[in-house]
N, C-alpha and C. Protein backbone atom coordinates (compact mmCIF):
# COMPACT_ATOMS: atom_id res chain seq x y z
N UNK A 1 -171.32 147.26 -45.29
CA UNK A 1 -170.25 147.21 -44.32
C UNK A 1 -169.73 148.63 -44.11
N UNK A 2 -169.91 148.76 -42.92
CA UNK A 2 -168.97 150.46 -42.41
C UNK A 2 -168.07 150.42 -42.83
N UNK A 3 -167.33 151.60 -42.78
CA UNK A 3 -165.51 151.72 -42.66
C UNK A 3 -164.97 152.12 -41.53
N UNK A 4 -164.14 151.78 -40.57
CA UNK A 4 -163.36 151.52 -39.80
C UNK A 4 -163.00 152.95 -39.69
N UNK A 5 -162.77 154.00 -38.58
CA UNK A 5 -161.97 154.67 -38.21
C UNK A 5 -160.63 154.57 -37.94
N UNK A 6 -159.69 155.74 -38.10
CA UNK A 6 -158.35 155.44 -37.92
C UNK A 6 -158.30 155.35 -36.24
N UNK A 7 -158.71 155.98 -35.49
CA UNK A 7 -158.91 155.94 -33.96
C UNK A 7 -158.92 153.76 -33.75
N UNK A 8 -159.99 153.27 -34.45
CA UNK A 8 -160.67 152.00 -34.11
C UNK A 8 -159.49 151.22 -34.63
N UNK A 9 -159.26 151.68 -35.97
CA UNK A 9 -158.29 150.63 -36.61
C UNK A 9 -156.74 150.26 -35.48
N UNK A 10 -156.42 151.54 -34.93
CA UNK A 10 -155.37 151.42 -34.16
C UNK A 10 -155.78 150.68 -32.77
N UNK A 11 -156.50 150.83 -32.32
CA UNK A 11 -157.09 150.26 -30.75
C UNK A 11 -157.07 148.84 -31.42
N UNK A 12 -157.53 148.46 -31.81
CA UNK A 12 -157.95 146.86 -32.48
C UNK A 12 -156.70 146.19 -32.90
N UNK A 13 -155.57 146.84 -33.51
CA UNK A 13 -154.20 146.56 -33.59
C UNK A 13 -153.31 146.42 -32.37
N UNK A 14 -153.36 147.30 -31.83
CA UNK A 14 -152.97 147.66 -30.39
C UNK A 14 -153.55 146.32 -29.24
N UNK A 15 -154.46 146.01 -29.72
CA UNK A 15 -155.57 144.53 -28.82
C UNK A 15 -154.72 143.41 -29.81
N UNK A 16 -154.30 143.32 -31.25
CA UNK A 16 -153.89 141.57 -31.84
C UNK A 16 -152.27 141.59 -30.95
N UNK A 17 -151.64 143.34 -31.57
CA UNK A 17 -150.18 142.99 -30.79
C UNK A 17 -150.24 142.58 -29.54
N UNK A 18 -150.67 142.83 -28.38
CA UNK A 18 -150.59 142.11 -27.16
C UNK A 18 -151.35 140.89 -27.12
N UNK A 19 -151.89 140.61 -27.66
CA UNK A 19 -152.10 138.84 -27.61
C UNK A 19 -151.29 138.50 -28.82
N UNK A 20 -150.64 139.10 -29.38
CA UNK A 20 -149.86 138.57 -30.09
C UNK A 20 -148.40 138.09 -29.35
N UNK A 21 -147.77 139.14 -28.65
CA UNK A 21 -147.00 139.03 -27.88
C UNK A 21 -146.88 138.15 -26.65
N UNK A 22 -148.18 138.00 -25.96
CA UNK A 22 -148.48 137.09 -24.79
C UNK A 22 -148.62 135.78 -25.61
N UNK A 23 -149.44 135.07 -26.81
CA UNK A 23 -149.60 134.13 -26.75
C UNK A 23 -148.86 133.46 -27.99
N UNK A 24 -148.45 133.98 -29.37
CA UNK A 24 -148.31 134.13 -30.95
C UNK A 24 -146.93 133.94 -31.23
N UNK A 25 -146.24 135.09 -30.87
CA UNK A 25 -144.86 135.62 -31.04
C UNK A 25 -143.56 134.32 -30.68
N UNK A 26 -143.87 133.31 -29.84
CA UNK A 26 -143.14 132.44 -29.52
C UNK A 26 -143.57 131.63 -30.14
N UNK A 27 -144.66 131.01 -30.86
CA UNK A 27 -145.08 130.53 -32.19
C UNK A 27 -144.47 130.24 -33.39
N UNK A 28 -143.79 131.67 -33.84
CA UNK A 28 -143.56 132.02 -34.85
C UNK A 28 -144.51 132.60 -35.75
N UNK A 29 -146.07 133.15 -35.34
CA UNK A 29 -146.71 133.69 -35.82
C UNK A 29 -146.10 135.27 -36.21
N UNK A 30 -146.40 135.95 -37.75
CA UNK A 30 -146.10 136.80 -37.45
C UNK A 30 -146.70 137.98 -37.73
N UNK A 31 -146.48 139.19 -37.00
CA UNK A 31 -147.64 140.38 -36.44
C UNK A 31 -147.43 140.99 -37.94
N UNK A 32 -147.97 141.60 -38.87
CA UNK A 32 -147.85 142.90 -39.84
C UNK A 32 -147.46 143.90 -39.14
N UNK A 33 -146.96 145.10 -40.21
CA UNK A 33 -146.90 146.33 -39.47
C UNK A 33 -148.34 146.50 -39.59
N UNK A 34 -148.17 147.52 -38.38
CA UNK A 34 -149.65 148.55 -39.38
C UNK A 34 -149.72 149.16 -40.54
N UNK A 35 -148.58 150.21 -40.65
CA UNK A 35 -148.56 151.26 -41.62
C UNK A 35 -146.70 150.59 -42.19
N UNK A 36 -146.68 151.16 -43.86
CA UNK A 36 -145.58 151.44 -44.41
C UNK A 36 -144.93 152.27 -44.06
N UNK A 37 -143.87 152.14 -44.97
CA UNK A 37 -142.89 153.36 -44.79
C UNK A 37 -143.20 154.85 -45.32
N UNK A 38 -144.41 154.74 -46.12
CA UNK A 38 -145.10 155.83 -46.52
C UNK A 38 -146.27 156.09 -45.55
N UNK A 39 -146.39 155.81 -44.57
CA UNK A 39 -147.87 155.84 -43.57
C UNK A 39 -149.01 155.26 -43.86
N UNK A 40 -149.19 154.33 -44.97
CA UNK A 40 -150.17 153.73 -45.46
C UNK A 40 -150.28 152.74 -44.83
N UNK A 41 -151.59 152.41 -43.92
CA UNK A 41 -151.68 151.25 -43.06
C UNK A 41 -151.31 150.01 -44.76
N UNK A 42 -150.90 148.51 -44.04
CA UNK A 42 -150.39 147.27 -44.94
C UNK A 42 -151.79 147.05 -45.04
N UNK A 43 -151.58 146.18 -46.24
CA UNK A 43 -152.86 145.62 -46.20
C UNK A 43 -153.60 144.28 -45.26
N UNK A 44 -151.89 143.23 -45.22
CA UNK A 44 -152.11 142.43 -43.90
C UNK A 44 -152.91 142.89 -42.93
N UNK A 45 -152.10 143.82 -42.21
CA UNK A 45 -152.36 144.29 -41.51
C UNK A 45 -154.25 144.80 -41.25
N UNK A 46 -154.97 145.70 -42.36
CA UNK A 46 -156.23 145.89 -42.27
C UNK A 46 -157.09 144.49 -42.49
N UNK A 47 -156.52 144.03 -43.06
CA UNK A 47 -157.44 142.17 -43.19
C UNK A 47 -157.44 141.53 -41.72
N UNK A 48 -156.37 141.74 -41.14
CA UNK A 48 -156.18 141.25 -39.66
C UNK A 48 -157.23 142.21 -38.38
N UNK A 49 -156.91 143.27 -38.67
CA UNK A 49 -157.97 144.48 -38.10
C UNK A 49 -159.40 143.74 -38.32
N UNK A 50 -159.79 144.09 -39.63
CA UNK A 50 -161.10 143.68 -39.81
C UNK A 50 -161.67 142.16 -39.24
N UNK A 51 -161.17 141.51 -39.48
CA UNK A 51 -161.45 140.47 -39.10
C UNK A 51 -161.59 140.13 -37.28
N UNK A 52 -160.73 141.04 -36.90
CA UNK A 52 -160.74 141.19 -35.42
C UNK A 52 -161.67 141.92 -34.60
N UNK A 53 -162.11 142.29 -35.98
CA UNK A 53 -163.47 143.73 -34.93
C UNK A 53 -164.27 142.56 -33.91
N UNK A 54 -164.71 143.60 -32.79
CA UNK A 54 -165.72 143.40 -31.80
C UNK A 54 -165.03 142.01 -31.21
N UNK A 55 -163.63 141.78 -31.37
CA UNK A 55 -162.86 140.42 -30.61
C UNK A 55 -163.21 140.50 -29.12
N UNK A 56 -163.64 139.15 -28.29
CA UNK A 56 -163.50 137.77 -29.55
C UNK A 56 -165.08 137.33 -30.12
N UNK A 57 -165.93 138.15 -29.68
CA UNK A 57 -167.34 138.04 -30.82
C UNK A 57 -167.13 138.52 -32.08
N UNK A 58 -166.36 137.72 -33.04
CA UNK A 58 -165.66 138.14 -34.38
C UNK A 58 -166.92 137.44 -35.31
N UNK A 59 -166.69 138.73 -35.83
CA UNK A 59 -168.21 137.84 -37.48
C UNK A 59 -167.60 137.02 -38.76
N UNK A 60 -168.26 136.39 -38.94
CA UNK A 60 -168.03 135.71 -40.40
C UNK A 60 -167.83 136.81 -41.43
N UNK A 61 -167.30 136.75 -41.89
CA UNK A 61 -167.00 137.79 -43.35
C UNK A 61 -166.61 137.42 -44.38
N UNK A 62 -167.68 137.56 -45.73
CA UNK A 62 -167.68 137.04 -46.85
C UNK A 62 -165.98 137.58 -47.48
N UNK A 63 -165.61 136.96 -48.53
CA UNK A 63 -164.58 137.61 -48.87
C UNK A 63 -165.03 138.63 -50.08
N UNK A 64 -166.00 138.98 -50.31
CA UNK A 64 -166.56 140.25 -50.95
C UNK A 64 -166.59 141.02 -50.18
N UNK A 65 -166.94 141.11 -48.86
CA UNK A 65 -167.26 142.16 -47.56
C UNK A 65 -165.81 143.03 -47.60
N UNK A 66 -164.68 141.59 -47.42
CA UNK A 66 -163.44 142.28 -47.14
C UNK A 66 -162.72 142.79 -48.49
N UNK A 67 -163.26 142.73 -49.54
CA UNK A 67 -162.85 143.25 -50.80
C UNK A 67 -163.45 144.04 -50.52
N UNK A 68 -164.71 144.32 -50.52
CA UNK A 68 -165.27 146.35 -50.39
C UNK A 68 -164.89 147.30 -49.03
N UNK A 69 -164.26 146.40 -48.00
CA UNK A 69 -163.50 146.82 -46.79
C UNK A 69 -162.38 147.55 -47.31
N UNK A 70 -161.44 147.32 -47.91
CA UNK A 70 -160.20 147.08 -48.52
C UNK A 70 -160.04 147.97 -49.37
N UNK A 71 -161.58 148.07 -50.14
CA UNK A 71 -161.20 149.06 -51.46
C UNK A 71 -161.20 150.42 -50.91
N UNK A 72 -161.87 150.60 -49.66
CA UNK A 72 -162.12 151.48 -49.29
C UNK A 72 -160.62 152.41 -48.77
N UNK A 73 -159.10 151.67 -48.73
CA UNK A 73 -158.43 151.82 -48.41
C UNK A 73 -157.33 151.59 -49.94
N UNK A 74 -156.94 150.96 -50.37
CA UNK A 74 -156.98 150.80 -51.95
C UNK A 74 -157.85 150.82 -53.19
N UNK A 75 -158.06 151.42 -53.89
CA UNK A 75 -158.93 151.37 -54.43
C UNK A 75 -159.08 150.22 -55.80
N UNK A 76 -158.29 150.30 -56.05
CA UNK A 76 -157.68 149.12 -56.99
C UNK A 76 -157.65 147.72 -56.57
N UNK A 77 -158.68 147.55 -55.38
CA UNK A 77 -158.66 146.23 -55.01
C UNK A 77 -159.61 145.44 -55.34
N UNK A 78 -159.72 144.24 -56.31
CA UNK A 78 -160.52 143.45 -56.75
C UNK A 78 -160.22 142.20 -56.59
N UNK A 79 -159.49 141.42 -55.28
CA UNK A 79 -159.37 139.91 -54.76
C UNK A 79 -158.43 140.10 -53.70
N UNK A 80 -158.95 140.34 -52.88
CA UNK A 80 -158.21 140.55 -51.41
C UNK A 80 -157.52 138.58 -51.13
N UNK A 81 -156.19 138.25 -50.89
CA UNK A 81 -155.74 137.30 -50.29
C UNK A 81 -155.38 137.31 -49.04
N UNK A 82 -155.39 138.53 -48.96
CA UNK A 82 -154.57 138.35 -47.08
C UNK A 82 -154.84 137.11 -46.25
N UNK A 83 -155.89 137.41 -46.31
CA UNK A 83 -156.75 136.10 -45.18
C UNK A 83 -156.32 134.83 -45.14
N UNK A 84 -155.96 134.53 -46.52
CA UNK A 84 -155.30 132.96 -46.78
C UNK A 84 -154.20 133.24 -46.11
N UNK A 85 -153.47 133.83 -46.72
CA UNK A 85 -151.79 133.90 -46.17
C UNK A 85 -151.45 134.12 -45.26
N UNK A 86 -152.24 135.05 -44.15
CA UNK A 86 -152.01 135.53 -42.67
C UNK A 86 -152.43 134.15 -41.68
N UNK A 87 -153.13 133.14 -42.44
CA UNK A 87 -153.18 131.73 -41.11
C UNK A 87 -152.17 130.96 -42.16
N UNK A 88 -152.26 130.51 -43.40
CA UNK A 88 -151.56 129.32 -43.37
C UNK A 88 -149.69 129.63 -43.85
N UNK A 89 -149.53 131.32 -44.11
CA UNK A 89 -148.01 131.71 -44.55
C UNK A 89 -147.69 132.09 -42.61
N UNK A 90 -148.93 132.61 -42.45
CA UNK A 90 -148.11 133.57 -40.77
C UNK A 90 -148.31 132.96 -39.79
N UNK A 91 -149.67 131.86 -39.91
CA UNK A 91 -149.98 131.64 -38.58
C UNK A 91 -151.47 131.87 -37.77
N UNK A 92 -151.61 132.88 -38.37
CA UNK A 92 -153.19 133.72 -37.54
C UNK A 92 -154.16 132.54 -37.48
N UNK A 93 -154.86 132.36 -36.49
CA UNK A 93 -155.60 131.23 -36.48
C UNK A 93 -157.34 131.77 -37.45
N UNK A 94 -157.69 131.80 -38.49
CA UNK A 94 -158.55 131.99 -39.53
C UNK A 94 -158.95 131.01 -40.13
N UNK A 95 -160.48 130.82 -40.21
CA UNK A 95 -161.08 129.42 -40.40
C UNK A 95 -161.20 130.14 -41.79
N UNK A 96 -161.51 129.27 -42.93
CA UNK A 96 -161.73 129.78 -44.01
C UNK A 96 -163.09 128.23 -44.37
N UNK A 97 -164.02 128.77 -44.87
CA UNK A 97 -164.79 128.37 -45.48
C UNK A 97 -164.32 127.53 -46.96
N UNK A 98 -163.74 127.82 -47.82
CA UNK A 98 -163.11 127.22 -49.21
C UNK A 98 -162.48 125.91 -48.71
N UNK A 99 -161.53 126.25 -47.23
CA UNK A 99 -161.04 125.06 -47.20
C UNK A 99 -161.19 124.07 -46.47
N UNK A 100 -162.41 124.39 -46.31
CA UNK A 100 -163.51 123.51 -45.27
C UNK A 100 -163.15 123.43 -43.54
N UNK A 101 -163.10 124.81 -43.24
CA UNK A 101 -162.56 124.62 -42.12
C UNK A 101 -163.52 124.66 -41.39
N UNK A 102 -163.51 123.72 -40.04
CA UNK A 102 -164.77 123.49 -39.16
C UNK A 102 -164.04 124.56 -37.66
N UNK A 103 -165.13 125.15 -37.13
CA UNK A 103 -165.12 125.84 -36.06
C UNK A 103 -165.34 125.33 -34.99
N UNK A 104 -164.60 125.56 -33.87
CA UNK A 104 -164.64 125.00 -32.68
C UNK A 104 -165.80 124.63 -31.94
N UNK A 105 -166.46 125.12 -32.29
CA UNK A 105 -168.27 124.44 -32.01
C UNK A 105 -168.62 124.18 -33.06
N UNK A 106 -168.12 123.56 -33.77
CA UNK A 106 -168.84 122.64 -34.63
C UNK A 106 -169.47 123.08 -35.90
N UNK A 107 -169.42 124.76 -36.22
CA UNK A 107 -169.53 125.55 -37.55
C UNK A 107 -169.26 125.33 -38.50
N UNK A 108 -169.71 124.93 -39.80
CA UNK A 108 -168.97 124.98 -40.69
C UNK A 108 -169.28 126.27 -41.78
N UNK A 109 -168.02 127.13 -42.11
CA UNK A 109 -168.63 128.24 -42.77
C UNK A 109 -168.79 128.18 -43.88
N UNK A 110 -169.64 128.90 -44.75
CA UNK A 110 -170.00 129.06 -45.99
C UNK A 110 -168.32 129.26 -46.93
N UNK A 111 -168.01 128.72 -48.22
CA UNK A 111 -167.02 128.86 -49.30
C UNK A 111 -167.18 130.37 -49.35
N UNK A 112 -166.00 130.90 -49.40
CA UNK A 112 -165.24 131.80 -49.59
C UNK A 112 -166.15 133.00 -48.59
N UNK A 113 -166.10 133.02 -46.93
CA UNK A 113 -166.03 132.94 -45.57
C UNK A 113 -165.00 132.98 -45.19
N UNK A 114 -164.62 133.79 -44.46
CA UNK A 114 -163.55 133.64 -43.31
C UNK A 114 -164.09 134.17 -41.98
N UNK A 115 -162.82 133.90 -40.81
CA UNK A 115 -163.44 134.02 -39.39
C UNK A 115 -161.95 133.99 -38.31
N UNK A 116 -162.11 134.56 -37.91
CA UNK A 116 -161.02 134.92 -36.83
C UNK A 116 -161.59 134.11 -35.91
N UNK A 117 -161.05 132.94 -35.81
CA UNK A 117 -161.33 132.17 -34.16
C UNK A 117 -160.83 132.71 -33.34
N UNK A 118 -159.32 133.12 -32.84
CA UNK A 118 -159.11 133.74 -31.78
C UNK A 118 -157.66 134.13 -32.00
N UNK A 119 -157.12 134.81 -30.70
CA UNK A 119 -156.16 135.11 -31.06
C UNK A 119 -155.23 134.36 -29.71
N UNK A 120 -155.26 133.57 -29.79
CA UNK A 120 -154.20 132.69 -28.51
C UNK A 120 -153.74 131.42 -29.31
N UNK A 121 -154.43 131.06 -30.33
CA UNK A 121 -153.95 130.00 -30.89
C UNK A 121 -153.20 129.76 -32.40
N UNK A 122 -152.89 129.34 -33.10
CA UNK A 122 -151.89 129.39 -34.09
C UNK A 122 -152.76 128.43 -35.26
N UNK A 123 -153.13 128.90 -36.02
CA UNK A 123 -153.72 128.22 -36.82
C UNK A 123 -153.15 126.06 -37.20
N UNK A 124 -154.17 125.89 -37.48
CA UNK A 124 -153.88 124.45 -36.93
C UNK A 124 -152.90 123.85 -38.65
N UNK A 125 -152.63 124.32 -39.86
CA UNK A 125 -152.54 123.93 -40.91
C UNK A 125 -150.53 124.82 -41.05
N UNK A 126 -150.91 125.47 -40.14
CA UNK A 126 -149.62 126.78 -40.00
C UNK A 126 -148.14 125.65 -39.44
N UNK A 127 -147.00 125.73 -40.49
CA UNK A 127 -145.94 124.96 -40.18
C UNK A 127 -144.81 126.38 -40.60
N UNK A 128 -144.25 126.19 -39.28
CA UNK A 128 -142.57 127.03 -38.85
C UNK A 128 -142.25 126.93 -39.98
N UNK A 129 -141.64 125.13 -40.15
CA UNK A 129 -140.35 124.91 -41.12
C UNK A 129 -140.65 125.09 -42.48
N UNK A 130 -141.86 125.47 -43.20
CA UNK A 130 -142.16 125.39 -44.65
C UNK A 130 -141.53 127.02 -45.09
């Protein structure tokens, strides 16, 4: 797996916030920053990036892929969660393989898989009031 340019990482952020804003934001989905208060892009935030590359022809990505994605940015990273928490804590619509999530054509992905279906819709398991 490449590593992401800071140029790419921002364009690709710059592409979730406005469909975030047009379709998400009245949802209650919610966007990460990019970067901390120290300039360190979040980590939300790069799990959301990655997963968004080449949107909306988005790839399956093992969750080892996005652990050696990740480390590349932390190095101390040995079990990336974002992915869980950004569809079923925020919203992001992310099929996950573990929890048998079936894809809109009919996919089912491999255990511990994830996948950015899109970004107009709100993950289907994602509740406001919890």
């Amino acid at each position: 797996m490449s590593e992401m340019l800071d140029t790419e990482i921002v364009s690709i952020y710059t592409m979730i916030s406005e469909y975030h804003a047009k379709y998400l934001a009245d949802k209650g989905v919610t966007l990460p920053t990019l970067k901390d208060k120290q300039g360190k892009y979040t980590k939300d935030a790069l799990v959301l990036v990655r997963l968004a590359k080449n949107y909306p022809d988005t790839d399956t990505i093992s969750k080892k892929d996005l652990t050696v994605f990740m480390s590349t940015f932390y190095k101390d990273t040995v079990d990336v969660q974002q992915q869980r928490h950004l569809s079923m804590q925020k919203g992001w619509n992310i099929a996950s393989g573990t929890r048998g999530d079936i894809l809109p054509n009919g996919e089912k992905l491999a255990s511990g898989s994830y996948k950015l279906v899109d970004l107009e819709s709100v993950y289907s398991a994602f509740r406001l009031d919890i």
